[in-house]
PDB file of N, CA and C in Angstrom:
ATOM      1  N   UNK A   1       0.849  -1.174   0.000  1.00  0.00           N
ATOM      2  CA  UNK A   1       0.000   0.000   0.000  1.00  0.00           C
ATOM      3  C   UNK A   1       0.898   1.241   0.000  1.00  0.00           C
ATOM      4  N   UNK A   2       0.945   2.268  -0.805  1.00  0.00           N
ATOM      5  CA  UNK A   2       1.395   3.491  -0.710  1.00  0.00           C
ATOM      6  C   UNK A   2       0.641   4.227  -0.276  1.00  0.00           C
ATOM      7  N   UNK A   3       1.631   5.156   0.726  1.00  0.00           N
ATOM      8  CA  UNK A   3       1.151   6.038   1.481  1.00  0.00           C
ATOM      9  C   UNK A   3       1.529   7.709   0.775  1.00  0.00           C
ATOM     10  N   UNK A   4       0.477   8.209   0.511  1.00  0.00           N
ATOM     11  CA  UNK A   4       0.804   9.830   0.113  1.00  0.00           C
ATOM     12  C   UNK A   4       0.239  10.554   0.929  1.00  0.00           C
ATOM     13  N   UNK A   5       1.233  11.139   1.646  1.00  0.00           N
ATOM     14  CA  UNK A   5       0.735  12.020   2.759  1.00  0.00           C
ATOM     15  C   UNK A   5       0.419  13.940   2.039  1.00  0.00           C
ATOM     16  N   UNK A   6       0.607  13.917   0.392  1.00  0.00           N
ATOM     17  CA  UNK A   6       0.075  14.869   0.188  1.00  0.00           C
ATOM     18  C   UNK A   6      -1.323  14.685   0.015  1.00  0.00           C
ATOM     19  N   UNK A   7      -1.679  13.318  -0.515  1.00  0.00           N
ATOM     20  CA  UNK A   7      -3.196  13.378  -0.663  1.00  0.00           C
ATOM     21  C   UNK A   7      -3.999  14.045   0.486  1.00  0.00           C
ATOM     22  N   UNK A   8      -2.996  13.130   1.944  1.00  0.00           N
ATOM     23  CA  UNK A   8      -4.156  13.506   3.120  1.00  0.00           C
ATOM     24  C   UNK A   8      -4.108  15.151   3.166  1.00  0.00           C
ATOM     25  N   UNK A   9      -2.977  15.501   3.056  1.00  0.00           N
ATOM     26  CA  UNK A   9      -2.661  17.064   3.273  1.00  0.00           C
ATOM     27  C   UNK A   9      -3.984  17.767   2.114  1.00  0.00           C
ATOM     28  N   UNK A  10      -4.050  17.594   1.164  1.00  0.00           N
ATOM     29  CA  UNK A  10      -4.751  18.078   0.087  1.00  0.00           C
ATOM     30  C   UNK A  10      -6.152  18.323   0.670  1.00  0.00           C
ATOM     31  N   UNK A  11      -6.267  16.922   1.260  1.00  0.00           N
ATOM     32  CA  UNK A  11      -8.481  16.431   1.742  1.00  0.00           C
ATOM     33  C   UNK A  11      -8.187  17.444   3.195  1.00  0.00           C
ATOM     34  N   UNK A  12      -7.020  17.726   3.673  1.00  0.00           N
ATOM     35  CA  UNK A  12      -7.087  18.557   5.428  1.00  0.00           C
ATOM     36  C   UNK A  12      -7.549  20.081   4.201  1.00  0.00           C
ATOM     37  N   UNK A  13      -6.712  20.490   3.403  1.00  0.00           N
ATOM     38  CA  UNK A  13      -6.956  21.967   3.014  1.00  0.00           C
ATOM     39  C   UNK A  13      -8.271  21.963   2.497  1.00  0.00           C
ATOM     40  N   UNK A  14      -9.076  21.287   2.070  1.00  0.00           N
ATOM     41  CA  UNK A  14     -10.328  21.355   1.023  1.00  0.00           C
ATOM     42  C   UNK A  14     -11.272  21.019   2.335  1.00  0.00           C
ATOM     43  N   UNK A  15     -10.836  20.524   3.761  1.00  0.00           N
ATOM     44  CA  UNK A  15     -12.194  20.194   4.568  1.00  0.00           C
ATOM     45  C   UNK A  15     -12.920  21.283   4.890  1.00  0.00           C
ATOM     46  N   UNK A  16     -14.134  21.114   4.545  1.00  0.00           N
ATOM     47  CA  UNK A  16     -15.796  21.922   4.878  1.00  0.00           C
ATOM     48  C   UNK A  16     -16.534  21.268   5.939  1.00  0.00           C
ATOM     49  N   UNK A  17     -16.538  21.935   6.984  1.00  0.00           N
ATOM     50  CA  UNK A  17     -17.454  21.646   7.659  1.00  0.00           C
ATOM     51  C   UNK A  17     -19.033  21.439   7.502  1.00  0.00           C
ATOM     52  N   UNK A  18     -19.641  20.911   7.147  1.00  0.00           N
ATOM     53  CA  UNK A  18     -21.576  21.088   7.207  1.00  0.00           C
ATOM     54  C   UNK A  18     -21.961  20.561   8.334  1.00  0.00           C
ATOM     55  N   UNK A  19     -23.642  20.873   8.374  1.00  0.00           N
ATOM     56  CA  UNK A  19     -24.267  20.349   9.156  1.00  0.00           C
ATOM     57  C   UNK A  19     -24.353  18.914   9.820  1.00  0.00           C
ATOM     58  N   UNK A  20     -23.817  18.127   8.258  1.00  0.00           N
ATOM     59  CA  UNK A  20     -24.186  16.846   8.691  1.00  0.00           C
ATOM     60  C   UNK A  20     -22.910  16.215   8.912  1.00  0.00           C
ATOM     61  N   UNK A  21     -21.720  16.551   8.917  1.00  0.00           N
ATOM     62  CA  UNK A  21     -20.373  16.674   9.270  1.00  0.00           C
ATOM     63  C   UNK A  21     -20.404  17.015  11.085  1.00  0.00           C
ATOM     64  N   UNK A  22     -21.277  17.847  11.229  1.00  0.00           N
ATOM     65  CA  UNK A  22     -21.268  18.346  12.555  1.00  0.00           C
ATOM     66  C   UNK A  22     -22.241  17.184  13.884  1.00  0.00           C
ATOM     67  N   UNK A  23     -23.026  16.920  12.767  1.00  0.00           N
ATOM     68  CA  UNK A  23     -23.860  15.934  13.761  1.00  0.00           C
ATOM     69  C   UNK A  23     -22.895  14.276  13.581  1.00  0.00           C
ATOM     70  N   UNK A  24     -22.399  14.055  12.834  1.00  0.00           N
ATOM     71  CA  UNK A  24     -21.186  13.054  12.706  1.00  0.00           C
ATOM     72  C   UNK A  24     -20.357  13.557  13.694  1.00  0.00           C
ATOM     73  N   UNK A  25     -19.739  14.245  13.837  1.00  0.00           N
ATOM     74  CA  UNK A  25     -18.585  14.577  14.808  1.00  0.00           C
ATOM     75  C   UNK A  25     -19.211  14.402  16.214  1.00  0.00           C
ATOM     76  N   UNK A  26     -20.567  14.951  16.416  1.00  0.00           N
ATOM     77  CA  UNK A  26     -21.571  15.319  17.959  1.00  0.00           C
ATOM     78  C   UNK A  26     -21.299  13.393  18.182  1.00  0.00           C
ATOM     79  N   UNK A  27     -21.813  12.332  17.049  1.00  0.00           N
ATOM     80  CA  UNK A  27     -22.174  11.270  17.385  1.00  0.00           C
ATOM     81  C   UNK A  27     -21.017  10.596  17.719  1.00  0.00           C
ATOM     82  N   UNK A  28     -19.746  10.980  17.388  1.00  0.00           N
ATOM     83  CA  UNK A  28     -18.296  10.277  17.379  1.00  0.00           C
ATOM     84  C   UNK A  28     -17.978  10.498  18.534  1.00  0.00           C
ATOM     85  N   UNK A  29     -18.570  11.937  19.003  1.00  0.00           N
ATOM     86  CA  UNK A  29     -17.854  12.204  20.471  1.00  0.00           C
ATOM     87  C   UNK A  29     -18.422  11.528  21.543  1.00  0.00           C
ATOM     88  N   UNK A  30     -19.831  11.351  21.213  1.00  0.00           N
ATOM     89  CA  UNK A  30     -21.083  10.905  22.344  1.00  0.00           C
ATOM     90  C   UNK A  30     -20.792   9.506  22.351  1.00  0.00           C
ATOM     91  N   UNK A  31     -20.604   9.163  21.240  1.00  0.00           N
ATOM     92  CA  UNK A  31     -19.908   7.054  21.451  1.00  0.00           C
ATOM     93  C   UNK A  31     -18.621   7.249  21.412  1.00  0.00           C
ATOM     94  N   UNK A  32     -17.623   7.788  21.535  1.00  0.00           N
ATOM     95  CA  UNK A  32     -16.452   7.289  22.319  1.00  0.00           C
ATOM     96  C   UNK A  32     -16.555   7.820  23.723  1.00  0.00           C
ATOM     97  N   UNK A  33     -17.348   9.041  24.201  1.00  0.00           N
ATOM     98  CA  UNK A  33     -16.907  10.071  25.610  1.00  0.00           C
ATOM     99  C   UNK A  33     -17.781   8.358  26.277  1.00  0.00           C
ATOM    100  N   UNK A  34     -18.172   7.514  25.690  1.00  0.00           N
ATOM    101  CA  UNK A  34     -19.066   7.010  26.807  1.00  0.00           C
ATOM    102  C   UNK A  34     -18.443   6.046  27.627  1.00  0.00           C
ATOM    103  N   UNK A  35     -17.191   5.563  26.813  1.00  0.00           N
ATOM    104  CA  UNK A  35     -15.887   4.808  27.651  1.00  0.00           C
ATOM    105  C   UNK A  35     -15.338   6.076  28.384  1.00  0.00           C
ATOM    106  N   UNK A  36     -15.209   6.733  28.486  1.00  0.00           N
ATOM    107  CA  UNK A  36     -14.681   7.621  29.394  1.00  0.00           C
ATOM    108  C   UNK A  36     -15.520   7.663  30.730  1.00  0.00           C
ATOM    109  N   UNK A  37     -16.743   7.650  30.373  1.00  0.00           N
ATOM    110  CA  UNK A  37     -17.787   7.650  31.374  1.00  0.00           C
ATOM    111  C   UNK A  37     -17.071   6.318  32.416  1.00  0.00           C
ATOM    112  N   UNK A  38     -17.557   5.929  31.403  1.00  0.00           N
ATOM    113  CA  UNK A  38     -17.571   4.412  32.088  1.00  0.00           C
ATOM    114  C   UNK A  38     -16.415   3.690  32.919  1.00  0.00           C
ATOM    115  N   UNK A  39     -15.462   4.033  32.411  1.00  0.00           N
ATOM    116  CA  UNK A  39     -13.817   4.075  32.940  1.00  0.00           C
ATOM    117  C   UNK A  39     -13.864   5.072  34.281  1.00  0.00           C
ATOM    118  N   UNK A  40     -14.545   6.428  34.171  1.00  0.00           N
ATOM    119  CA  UNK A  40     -14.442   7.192  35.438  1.00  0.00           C
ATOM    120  C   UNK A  40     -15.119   6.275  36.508  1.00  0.00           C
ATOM    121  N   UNK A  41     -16.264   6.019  36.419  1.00  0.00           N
ATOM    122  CA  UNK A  41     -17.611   5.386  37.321  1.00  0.00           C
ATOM    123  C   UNK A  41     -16.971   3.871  38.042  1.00  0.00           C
ATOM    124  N   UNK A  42     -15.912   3.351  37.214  1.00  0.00           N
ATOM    125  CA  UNK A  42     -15.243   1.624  37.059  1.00  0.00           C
ATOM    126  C   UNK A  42     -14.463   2.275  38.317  1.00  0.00           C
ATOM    127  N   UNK A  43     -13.515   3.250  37.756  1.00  0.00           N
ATOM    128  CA  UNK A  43     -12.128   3.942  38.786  1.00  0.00           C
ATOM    129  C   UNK A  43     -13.187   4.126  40.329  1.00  0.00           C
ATOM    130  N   UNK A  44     -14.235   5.279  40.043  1.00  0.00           N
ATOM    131  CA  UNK A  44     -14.588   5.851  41.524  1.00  0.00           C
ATOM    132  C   UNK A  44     -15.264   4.867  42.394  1.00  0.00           C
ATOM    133  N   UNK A  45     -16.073   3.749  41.783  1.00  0.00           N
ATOM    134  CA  UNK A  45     -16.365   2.298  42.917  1.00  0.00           C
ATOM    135  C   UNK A  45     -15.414   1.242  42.555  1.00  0.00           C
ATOM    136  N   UNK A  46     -14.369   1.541  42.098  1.00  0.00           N
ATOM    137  CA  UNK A  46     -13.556   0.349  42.395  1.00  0.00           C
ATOM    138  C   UNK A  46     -13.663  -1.212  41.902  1.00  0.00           C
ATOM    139  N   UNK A  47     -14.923  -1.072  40.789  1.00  0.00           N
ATOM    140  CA  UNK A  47     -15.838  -2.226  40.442  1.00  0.00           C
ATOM    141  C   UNK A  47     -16.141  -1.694  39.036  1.00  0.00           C
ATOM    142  N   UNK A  48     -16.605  -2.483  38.078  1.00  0.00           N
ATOM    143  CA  UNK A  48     -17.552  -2.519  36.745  1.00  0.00           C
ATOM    144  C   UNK A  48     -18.529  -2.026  37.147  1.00  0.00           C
ATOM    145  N   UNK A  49     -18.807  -1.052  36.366  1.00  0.00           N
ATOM    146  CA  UNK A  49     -20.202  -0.047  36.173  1.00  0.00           C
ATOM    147  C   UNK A  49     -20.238   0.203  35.255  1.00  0.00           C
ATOM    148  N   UNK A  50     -21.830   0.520  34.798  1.00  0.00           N
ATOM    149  CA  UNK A  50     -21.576   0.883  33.816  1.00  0.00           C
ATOM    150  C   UNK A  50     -22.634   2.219  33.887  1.00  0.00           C
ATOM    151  N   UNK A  51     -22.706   2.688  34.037  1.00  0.00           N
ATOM    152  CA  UNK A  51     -23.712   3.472  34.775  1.00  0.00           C
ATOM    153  C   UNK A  51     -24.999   4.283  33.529  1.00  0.00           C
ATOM    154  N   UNK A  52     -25.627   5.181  34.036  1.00  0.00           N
ATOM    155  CA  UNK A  52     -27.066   5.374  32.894  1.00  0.00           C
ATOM    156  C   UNK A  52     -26.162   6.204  32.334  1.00  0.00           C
ATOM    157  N   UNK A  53     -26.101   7.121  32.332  1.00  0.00           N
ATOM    158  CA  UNK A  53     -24.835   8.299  31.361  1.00  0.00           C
ATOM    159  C   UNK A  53     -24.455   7.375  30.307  1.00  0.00           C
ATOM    160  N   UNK A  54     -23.553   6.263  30.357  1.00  0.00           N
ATOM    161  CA  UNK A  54     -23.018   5.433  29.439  1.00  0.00           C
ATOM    162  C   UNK A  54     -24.117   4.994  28.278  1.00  0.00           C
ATOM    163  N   UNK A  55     -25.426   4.867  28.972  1.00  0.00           N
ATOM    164  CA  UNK A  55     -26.406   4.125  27.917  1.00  0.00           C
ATOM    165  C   UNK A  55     -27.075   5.201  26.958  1.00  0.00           C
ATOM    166  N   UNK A  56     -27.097   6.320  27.456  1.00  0.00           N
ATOM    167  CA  UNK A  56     -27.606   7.307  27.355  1.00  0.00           C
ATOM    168  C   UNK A  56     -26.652   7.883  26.419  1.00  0.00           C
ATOM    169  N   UNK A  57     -25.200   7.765  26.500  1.00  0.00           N
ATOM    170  CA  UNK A  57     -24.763   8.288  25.272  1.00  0.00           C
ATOM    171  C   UNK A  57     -24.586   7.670  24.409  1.00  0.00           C
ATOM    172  N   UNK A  58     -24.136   6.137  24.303  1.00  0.00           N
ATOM    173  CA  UNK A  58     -24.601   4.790  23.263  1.00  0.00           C
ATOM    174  C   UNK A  58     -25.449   5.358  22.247  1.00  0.00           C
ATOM    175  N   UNK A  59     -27.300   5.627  23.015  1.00  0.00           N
ATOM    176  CA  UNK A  59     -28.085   5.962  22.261  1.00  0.00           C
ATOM    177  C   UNK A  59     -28.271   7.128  21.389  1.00  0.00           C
ATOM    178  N   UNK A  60     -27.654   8.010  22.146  1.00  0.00           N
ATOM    179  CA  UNK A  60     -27.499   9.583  21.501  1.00  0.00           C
ATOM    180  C   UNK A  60     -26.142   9.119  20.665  1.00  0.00           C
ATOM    181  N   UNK A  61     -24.795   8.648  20.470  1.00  0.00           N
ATOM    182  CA  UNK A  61     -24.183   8.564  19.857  1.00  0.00           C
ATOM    183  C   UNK A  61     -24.098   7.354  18.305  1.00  0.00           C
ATOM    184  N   UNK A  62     -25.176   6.896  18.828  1.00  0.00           N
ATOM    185  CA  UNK A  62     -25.690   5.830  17.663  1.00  0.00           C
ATOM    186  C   UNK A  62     -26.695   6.178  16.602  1.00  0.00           C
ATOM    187  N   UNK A  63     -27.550   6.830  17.398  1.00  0.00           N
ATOM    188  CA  UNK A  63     -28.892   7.581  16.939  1.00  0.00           C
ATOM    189  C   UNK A  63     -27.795   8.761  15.888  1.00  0.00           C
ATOM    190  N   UNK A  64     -26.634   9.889  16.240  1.00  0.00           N
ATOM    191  CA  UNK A  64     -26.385  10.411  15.583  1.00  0.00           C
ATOM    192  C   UNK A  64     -25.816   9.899  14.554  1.00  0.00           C
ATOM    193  N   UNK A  65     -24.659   9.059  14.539  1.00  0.00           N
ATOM    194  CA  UNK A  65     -23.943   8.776  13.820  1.00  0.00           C
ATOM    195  C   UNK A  65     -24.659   7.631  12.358  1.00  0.00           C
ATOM    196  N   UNK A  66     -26.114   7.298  13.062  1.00  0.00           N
ATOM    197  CA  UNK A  66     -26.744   6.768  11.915  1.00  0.00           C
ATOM    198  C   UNK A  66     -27.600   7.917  10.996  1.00  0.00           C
ATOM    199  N   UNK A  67     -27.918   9.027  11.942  1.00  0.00           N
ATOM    200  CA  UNK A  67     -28.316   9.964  10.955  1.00  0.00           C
ATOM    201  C   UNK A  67     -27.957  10.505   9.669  1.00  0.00           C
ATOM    202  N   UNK A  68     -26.107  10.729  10.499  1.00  0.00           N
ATOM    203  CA  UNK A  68     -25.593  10.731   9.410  1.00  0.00           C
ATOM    204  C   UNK A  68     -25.023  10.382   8.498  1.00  0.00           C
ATOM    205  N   UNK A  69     -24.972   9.460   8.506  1.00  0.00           N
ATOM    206  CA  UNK A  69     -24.625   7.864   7.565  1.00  0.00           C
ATOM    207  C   UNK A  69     -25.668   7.800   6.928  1.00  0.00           C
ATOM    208  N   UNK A  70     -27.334   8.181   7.274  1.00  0.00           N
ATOM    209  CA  UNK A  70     -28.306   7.687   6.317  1.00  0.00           C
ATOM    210  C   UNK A  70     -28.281   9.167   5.736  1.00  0.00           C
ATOM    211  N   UNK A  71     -28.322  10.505   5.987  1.00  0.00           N
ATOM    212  CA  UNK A  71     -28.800  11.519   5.457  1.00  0.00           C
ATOM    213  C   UNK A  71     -27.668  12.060   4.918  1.00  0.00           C
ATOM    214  N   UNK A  72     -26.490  12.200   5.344  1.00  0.00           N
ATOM    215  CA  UNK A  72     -25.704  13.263   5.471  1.00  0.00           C
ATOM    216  C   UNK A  72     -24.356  12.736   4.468  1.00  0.00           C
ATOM    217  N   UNK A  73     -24.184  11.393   4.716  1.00  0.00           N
ATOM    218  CA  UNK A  73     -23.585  10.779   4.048  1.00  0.00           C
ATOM    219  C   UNK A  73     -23.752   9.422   2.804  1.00  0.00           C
ATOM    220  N   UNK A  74     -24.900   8.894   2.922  1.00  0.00           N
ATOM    221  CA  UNK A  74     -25.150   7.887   2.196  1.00  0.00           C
ATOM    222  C   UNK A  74     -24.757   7.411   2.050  1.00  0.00           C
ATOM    223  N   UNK A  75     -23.909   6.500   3.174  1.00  0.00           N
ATOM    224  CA  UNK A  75     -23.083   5.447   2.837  1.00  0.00           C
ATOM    225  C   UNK A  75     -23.246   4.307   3.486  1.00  0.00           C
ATOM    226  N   UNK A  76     -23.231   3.297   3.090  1.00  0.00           N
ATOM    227  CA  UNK A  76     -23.854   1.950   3.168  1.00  0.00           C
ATOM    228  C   UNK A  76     -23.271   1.166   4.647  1.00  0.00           C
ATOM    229  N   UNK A  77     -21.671   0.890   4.347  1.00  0.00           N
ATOM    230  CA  UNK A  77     -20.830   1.063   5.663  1.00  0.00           C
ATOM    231  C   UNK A  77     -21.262   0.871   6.823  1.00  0.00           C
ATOM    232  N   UNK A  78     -21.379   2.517   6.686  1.00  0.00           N
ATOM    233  CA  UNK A  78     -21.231   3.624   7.799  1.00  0.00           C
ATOM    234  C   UNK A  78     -22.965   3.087   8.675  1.00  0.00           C
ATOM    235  N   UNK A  79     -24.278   2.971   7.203  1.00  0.00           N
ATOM    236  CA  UNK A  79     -25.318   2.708   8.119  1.00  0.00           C
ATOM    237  C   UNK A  79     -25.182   1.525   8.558  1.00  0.00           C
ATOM    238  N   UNK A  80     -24.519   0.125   7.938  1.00  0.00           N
ATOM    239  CA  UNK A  80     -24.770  -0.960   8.327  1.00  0.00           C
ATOM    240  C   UNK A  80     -24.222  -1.011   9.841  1.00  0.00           C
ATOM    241  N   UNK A  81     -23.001  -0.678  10.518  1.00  0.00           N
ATOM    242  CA  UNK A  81     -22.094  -0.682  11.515  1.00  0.00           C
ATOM    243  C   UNK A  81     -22.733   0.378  12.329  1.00  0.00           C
ATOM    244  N   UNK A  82     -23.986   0.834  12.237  1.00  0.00           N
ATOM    245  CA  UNK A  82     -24.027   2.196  13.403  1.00  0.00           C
ATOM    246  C   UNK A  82     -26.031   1.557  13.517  1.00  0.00           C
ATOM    247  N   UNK A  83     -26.556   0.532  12.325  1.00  0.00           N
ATOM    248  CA  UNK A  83     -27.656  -0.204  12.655  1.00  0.00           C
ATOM    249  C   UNK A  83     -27.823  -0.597  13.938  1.00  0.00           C
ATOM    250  N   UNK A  84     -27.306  -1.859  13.999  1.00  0.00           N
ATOM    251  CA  UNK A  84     -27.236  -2.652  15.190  1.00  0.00           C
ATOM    252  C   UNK A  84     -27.255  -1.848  16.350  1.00  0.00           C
ATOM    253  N   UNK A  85     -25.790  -1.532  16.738  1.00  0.00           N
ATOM    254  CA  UNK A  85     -25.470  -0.593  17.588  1.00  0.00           C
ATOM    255  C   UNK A  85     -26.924   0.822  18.854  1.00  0.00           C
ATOM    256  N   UNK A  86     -27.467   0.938  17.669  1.00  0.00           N
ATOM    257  CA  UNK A  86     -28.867   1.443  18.319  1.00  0.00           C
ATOM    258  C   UNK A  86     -29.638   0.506  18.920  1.00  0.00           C
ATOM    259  N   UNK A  87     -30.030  -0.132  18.753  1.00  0.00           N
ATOM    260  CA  UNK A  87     -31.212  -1.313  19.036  1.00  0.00           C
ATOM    261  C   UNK A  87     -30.617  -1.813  20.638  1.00  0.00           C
ATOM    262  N   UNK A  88     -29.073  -2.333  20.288  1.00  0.00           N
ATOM    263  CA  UNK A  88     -28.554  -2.902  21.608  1.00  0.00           C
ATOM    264  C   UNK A  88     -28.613  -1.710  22.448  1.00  0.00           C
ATOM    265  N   UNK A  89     -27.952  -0.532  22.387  1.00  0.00           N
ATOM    266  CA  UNK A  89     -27.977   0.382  23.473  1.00  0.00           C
ATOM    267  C   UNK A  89     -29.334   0.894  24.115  1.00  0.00           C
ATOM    268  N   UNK A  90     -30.515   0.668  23.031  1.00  0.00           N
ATOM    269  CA  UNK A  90     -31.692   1.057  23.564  1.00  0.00           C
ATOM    270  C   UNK A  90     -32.058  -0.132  24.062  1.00  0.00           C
ATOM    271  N   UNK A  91     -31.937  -1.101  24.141  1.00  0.00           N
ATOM    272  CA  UNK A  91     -32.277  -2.688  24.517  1.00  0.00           C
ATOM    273  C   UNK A  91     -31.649  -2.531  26.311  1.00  0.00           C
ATOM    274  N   UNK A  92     -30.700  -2.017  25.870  1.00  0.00           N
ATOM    275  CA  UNK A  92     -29.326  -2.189  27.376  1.00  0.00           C
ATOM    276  C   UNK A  92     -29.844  -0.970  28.409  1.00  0.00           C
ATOM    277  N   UNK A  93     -30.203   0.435  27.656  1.00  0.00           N
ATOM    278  CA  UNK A  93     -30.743   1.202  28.296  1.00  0.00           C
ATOM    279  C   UNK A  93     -31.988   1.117  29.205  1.00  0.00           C
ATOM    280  N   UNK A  94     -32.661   0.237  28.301  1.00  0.00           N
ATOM    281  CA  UNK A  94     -33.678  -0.681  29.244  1.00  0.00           C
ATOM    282  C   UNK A  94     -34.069  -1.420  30.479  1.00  0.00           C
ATOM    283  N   UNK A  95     -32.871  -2.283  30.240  1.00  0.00           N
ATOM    284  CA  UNK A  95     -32.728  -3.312  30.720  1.00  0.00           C
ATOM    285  C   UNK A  95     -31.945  -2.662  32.704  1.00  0.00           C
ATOM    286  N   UNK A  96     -31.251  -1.826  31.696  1.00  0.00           N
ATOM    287  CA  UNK A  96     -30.537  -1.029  33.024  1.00  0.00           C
ATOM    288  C   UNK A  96     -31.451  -0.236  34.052  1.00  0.00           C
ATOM    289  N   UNK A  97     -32.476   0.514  33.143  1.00  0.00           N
ATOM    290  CA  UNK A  97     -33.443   1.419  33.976  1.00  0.00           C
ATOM    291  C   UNK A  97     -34.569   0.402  34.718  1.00  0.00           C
ATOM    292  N   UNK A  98     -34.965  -0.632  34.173  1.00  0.00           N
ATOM    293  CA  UNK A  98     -35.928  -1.690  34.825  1.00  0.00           C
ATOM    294  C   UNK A  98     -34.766  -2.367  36.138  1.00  0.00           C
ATOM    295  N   UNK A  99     -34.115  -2.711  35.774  1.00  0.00           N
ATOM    296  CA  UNK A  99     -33.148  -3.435  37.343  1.00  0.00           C
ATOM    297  C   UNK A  99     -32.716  -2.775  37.958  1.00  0.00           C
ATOM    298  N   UNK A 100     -31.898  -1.419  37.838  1.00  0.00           N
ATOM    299  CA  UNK A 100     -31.454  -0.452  38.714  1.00  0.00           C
ATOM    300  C   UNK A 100     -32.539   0.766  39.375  1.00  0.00           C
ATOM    301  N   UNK A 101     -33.438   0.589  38.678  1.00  0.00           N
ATOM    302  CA  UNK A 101     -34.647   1.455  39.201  1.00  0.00           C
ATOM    303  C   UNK A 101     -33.604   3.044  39.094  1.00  0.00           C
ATOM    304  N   UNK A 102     -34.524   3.720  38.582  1.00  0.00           N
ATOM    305  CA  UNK A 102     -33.817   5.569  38.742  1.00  0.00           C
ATOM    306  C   UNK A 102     -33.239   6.017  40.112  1.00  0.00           C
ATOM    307  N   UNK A 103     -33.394   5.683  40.766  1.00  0.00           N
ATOM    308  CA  UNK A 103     -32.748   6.054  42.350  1.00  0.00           C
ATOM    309  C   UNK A 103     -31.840   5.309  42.455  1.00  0.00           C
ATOM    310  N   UNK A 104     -31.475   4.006  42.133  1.00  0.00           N
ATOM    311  CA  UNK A 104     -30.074   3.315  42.679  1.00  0.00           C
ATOM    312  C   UNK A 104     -29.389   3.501  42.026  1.00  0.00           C
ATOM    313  N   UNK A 105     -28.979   4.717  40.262  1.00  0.00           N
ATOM    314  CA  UNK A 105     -28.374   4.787  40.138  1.00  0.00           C
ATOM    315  C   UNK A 105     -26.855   5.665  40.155  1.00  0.00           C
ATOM    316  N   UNK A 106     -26.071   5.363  40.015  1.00  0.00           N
ATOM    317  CA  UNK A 106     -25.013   5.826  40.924  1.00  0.00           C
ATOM    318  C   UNK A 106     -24.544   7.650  39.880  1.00  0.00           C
ATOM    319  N   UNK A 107     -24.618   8.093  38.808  1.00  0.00           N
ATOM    320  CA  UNK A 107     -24.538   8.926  38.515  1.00  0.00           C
ATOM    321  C   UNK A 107     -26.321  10.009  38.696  1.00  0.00           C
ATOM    322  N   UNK A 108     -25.922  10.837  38.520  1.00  0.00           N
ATOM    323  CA  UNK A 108     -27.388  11.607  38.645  1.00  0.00           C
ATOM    324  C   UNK A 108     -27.564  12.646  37.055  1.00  0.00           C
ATOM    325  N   UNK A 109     -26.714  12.654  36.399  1.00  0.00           N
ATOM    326  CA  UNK A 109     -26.598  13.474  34.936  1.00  0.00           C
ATOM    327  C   UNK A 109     -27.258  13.050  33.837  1.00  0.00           C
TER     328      UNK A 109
END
């Protein structure tokens, strides 16, 4: 594989931000910040958590990133790999709010 690092340089000078660029980026941040979550909550009890914040951004970061894969981008990919991904986090989000009941859980955000 050759690597041309002017190409990438070329696609950095020509990048445009849009709308649907922007809600891609919102969804990239909201599904990765949610290991962060989750890593903080693991560190402060000393135990696996996974806490509602985490599910909550799953869904908001899945929900975006398929938006824009179906609207913004049209790309096949991008919707097939960000499909799934919704269903389980809203499945898990579920599952979490029925057993932990809203009061036992350990974040409040």
């Amino acid at each position: 594989m050759h690597f041309d690092l002017s190409h990438m340089l070329h696609a950095l000078q020509n990048f445009h931000l849009t709308p649907w660029k922007v809600v891609g980026f919102m969804g990239t941040f909201m599904f990765t910040g949610r290991w962060f979550v989750q890593l903080y909550y693991t560190r402060k009890y000393k135990r696996v958590v996974m806490p509602l914040s985490f599910w909550w951004m799953s869904v908001s970061g899945s929900a975006l990133l398929l938006a824009y894969f179906v609207f913004g981008k049209n790309d096949s990919v991008g919707i097939l790999s960000n499909f799934f991904p919704v269903f389980v986090s809203v499945y898990n989000l579920v599952m979490h709010m029925r057993h932990h009941g809203r009061d036992e859980i350990p974040d409040k955000a």
